[in-house]
Protein backbone atom coordinates (compact mmCIF):
# COMPACT_ATOMS: atom_id res chain seq x y z
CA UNK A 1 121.45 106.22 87.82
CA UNK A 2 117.86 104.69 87.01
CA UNK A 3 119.95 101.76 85.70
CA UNK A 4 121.90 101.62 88.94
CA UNK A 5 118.36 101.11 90.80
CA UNK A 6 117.12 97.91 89.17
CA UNK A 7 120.70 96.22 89.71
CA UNK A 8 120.40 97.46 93.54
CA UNK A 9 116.61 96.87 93.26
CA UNK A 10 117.57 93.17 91.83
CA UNK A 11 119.86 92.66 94.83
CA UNK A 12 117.28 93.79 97.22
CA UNK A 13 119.65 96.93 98.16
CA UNK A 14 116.54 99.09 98.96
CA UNK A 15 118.68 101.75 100.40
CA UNK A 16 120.80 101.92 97.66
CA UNK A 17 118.11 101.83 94.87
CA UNK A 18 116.17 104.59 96.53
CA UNK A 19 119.21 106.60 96.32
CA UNK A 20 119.81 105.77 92.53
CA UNK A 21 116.09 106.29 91.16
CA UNK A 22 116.16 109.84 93.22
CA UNK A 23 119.70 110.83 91.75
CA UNK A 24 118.24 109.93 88.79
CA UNK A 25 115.08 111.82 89.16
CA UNK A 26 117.41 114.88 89.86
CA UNK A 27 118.82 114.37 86.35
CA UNK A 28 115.65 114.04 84.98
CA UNK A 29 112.47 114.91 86.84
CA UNK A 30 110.16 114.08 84.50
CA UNK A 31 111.53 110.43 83.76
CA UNK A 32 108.05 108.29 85.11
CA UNK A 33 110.02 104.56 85.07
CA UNK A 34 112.20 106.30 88.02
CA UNK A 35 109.14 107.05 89.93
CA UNK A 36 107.69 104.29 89.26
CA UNK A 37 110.54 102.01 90.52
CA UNK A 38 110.99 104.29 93.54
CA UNK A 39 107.35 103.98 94.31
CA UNK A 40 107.94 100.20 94.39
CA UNK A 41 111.28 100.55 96.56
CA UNK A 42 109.23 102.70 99.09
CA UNK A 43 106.08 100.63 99.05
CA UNK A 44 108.41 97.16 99.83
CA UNK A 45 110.07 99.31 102.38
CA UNK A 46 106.62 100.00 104.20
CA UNK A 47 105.92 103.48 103.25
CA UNK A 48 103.09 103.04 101.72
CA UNK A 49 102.42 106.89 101.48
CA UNK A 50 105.27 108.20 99.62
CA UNK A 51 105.28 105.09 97.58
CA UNK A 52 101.25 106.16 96.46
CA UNK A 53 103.53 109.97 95.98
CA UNK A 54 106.32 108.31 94.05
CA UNK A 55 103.17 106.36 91.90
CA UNK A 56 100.99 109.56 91.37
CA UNK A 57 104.10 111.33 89.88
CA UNK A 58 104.75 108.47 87.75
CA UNK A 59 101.35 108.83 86.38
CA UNK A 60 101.47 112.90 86.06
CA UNK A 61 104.67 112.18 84.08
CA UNK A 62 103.37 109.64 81.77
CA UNK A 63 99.22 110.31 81.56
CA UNK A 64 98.71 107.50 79.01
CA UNK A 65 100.63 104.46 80.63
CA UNK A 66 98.47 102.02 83.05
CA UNK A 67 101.15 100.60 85.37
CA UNK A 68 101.16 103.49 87.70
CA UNK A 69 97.41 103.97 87.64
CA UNK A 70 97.69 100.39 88.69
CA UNK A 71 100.09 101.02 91.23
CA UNK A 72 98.37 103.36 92.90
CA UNK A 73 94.97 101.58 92.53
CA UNK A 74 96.56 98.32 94.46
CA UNK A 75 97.65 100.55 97.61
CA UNK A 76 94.21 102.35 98.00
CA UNK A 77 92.94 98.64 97.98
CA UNK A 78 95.43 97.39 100.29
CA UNK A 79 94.46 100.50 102.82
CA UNK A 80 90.66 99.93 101.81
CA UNK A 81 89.48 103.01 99.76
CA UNK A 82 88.00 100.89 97.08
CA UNK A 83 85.93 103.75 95.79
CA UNK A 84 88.97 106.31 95.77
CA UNK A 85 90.61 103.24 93.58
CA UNK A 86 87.26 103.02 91.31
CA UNK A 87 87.59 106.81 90.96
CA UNK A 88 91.74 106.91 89.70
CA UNK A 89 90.30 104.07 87.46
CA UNK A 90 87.87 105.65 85.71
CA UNK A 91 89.68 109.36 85.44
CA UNK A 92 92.28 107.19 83.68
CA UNK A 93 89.84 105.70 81.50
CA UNK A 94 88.02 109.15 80.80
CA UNK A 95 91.71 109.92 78.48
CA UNK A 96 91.34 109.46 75.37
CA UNK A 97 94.74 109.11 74.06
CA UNK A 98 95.92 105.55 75.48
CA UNK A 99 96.40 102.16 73.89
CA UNK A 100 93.64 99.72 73.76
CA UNK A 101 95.97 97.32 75.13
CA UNK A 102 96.09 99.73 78.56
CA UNK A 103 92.37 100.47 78.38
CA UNK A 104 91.78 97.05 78.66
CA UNK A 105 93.88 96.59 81.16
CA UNK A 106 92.22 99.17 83.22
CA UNK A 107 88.81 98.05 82.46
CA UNK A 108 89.73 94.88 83.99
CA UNK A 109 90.48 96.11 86.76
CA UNK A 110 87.75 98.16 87.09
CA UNK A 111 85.16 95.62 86.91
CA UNK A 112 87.11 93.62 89.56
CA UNK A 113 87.58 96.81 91.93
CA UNK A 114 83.50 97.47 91.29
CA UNK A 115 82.90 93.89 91.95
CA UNK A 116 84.47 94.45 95.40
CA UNK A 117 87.54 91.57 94.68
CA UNK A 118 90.51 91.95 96.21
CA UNK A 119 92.44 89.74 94.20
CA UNK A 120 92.66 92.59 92.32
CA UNK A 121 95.14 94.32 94.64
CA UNK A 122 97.25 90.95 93.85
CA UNK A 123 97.28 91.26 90.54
């Protein structure tokens, strides 16, 4: 089913991947890249809120990986809440179990978030 959603995602079938990444989330709640790629299918669908859901579970489900920290660090931007962005930044950061690849990553993005850029939300 996830599998199903990025050829419907691909095709811009947002109805259809939706439907995928949650039948496959019913097969496997705990698989993050389905929430993940949900989160993206609601946030290009304008709703923004279950998207930052869909991006938060992501993150629950996989603790170490950046891309949903990310995720949910370019909506609070878009919507404004810089600091509640700086925050999910640095709780990530506090882990210490992730790649330096991903820490870097999020340090980057920290110092832009800090510096008040909002290219960062484009990023």
């Amino acid at each position: 089913h996830h599998n199903l959603g990025l050829v419907h995602e691909k095709t811009k079938n947002w109805s259809k991947a939706e439907e995928s990444y949650n039948a496959a989330l019913t097969i496997n709640p705990t698989f993050y890249s389905s929430y993940l790629r949900l989160g993206r299918v609601l946030e290009r669908t304008k709703r923004q809120v279950k998207a930052q859901q869909a991006f938060e579970e992501a993150a629950r489900y996989c603790p170490q990986c950046f891309e949903p920290v990310q995720a949910v660090v370019q909506l609070l931007l878009k919507t404004n809440q810089d600091q509640r962005a700086l925050t999910t930044i640095k709780d990530f950061l506090r882990q210490e179990h992730i790649s330096v690849n991903e820490r870097k990553l999020a340090e980057e993005l920290q110092t832009l978030v800090a510096l008040g850029n909002t290219a960062a939300s484009t990023r």
